[in-house]
C-alpha atoms as a PDB file:
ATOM      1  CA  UNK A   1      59.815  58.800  15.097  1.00  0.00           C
ATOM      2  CA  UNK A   2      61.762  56.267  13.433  1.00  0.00           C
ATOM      3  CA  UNK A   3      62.277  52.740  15.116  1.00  0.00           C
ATOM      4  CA  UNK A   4      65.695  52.077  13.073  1.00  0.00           C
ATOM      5  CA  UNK A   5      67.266  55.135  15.147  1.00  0.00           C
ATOM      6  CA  UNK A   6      67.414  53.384  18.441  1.00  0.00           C
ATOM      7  CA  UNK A   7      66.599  49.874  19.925  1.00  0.00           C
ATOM      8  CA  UNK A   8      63.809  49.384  21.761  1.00  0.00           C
ATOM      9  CA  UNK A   9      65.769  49.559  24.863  1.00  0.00           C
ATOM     10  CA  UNK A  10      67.051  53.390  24.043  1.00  0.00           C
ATOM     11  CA  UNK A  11      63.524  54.460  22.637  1.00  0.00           C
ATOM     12  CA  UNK A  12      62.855  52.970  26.654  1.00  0.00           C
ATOM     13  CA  UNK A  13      65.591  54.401  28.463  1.00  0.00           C
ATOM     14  CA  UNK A  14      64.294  57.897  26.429  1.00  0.00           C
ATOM     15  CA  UNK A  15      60.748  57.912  27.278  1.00  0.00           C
ATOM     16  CA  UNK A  16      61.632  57.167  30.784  1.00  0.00           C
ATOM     17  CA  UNK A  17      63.739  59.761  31.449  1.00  0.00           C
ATOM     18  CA  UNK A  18      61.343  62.593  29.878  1.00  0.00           C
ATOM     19  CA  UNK A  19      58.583  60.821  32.309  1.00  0.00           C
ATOM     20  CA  UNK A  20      60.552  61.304  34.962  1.00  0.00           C
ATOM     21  CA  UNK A  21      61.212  64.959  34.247  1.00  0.00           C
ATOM     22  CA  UNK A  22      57.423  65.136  33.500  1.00  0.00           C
ATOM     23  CA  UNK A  23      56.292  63.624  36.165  1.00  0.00           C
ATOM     24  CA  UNK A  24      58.325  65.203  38.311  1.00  0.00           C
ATOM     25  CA  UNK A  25      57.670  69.154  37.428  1.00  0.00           C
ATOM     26  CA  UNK A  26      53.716  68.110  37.497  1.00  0.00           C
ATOM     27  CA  UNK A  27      54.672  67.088  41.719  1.00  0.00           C
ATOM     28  CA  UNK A  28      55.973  70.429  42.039  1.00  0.00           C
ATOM     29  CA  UNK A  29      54.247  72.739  40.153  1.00  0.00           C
ATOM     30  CA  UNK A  30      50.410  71.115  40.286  1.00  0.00           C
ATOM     31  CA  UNK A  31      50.329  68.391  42.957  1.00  0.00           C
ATOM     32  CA  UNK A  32      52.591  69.659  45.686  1.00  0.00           C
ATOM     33  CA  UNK A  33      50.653  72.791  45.898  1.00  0.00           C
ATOM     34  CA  UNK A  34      47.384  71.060  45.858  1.00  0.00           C
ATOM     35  CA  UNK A  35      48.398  69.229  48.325  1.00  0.00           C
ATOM     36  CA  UNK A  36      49.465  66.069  47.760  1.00  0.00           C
ATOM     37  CA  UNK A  37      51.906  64.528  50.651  1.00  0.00           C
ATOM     38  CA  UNK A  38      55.638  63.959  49.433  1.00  0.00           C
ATOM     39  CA  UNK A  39      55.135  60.304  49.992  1.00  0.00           C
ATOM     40  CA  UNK A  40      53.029  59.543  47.047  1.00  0.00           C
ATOM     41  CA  UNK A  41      54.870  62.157  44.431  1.00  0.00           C
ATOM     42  CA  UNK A  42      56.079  58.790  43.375  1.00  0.00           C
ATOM     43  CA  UNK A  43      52.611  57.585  41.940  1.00  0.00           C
ATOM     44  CA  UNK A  44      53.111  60.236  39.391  1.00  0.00           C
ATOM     45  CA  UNK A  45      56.109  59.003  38.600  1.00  0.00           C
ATOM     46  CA  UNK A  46      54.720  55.033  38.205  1.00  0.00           C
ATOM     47  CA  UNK A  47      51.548  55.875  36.261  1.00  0.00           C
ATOM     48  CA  UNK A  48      54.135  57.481  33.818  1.00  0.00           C
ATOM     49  CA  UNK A  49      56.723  54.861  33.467  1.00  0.00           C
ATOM     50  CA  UNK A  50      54.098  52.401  32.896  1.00  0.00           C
ATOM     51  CA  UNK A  51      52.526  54.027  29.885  1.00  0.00           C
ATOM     52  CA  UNK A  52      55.892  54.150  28.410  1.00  0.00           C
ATOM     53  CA  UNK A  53      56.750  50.633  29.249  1.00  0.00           C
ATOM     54  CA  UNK A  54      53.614  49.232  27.339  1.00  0.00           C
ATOM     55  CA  UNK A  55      53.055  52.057  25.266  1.00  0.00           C
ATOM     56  CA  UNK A  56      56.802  51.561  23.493  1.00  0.00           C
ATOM     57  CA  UNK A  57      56.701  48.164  23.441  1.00  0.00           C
ATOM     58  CA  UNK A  58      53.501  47.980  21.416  1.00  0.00           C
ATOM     59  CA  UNK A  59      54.971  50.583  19.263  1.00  0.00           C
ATOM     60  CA  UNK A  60      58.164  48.816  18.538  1.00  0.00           C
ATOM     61  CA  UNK A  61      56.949  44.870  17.863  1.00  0.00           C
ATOM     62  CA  UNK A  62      55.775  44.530  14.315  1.00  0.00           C
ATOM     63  CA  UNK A  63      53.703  42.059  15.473  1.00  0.00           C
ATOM     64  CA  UNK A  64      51.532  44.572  17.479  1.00  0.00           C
ATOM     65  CA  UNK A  65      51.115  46.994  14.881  1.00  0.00           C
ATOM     66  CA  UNK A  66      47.358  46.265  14.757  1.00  0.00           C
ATOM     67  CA  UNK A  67      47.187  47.792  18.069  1.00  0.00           C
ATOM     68  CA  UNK A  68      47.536  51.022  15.881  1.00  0.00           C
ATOM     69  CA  UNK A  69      44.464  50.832  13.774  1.00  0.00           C
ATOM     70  CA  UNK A  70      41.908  51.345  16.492  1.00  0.00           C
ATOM     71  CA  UNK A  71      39.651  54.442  16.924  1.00  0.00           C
ATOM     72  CA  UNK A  72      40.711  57.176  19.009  1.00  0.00           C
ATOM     73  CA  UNK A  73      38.342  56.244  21.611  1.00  0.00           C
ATOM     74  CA  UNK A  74      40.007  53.020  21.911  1.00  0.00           C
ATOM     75  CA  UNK A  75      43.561  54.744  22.693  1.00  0.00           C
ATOM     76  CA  UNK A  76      41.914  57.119  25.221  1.00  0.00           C
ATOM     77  CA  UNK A  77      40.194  54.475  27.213  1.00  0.00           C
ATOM     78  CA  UNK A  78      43.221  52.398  27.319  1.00  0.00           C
ATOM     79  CA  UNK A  79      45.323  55.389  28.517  1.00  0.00           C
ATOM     80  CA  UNK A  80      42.386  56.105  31.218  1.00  0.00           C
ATOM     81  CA  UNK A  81      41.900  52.346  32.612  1.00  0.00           C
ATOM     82  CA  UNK A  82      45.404  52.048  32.617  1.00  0.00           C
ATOM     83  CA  UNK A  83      46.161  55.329  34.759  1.00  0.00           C
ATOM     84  CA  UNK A  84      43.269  54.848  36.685  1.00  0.00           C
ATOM     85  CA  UNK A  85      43.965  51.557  37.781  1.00  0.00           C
ATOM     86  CA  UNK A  86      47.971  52.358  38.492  1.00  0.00           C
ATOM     87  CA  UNK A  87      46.859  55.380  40.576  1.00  0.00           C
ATOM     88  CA  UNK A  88      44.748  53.161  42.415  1.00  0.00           C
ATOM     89  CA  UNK A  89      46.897  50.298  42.652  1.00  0.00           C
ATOM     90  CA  UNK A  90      50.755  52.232  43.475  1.00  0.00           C
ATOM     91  CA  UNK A  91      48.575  54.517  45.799  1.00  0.00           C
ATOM     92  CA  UNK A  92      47.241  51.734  48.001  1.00  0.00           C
ATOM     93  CA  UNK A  93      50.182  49.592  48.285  1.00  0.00           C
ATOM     94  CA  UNK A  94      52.105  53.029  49.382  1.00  0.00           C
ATOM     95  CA  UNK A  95      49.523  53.869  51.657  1.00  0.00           C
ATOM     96  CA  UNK A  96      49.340  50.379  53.044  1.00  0.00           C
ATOM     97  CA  UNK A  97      53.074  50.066  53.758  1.00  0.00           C
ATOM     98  CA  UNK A  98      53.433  53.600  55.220  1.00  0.00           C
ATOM     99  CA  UNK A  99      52.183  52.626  58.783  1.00  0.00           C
ATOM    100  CA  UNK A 100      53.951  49.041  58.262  1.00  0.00           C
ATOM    101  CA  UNK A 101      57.405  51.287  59.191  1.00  0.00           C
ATOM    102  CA  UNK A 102      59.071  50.169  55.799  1.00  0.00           C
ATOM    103  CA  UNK A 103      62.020  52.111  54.405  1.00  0.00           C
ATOM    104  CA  UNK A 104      60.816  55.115  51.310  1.00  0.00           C
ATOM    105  CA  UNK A 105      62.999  53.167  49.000  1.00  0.00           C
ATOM    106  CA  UNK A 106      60.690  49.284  50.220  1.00  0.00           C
ATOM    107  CA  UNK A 107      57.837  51.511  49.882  1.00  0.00           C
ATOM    108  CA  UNK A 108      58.495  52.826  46.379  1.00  0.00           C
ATOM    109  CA  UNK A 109      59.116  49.615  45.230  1.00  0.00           C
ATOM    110  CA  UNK A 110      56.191  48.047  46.500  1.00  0.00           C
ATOM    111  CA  UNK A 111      54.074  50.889  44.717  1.00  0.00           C
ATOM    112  CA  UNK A 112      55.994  50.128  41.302  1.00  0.00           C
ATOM    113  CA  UNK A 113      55.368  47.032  41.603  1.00  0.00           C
ATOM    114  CA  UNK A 114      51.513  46.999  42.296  1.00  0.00           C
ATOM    115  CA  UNK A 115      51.008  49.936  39.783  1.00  0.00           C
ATOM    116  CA  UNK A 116      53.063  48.107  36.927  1.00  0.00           C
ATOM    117  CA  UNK A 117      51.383  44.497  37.425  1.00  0.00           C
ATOM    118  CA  UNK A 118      48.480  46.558  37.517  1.00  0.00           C
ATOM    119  CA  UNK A 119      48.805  48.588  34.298  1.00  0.00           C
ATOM    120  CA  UNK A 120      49.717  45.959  32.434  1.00  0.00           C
ATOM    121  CA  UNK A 121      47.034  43.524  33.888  1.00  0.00           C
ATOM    122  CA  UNK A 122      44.615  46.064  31.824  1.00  0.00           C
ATOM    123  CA  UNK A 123      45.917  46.834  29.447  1.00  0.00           C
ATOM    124  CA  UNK A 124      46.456  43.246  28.649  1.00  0.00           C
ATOM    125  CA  UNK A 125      42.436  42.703  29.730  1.00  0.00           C
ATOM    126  CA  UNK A 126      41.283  45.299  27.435  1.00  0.00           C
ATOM    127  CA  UNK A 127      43.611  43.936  24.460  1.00  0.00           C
ATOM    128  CA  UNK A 128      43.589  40.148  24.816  1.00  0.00           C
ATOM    129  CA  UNK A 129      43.780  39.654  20.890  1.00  0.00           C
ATOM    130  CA  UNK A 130      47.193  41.557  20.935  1.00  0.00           C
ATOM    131  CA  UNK A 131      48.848  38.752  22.609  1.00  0.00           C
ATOM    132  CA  UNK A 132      47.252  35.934  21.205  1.00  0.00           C
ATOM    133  CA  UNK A 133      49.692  33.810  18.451  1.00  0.00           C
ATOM    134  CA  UNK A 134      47.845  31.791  15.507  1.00  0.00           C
ATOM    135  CA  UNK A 135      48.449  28.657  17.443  1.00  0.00           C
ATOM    136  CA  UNK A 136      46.943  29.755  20.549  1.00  0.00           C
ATOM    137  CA  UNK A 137      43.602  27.954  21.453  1.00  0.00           C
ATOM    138  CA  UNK A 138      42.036  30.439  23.436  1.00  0.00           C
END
């Protein structure tokens, strides 16, 4: 994939959409029939947006290209903290605000929000030296 094709904003808007579509045949081909309640098909839907949030953004930033020169078991156990952790996090703030009363729309929100502070709040934990400038004294 070549960066110079789109902006980082349509490389975005791109892997969105296709997690959207992903996520949403895995609700009704896997997890609907397993029997997962229509109220947290969503979750599927926020642990995927979130790996392409940090995922493209760390692709895109020259700066961050070290990211890419890890071992392979580095990648997979950021992908599985990171889902882990938004499936936890999305799923309880849905479940929490389903007895509150709260609209689907308040709810879903809630749950994005909780699953993408989340996700990013380990990835960033796991990957500290990726953010740090030169000038930074930590």
């Amino acid at each position: 994939m070549d960066k110079e094709r789109l902006p980082q904003w349509g490389w975005l808007l791109l892997g969105l959409f296709a997690m959207a579509l992903l996520s949403q045949v895995l609700n009704v081909l896997v997890l609907g029939p397993a029997g997962l309640p229509p109220e947290y098909f969503v979750v599927t839907l926020i642990v995927g947006m979130s790996l392409v949030v940090i995922y493209v953004s760390v692709w895109y930033e020259d700066d961050r290209a070290d990211y890419w020169d890890q071992s392979g078991a580095s990648y997979f156990g950021d992908v599985f903290f990171v889902v882990l952790a938004t499936i936890i996090a999305a799923a309880f703030a849905i479940a929490v605000t389903l007895e509150a009363g709260l609209g689907q729309l308040f709810r879903e929100l809630i749950g994005m929000i909780a699953g993408f502070a989340t996700a990013w709040g380990m990835f960033y934990w796991r990957n500290t030296g990726l953010y740090r400038t030169d000038d930074d004294s930590r």
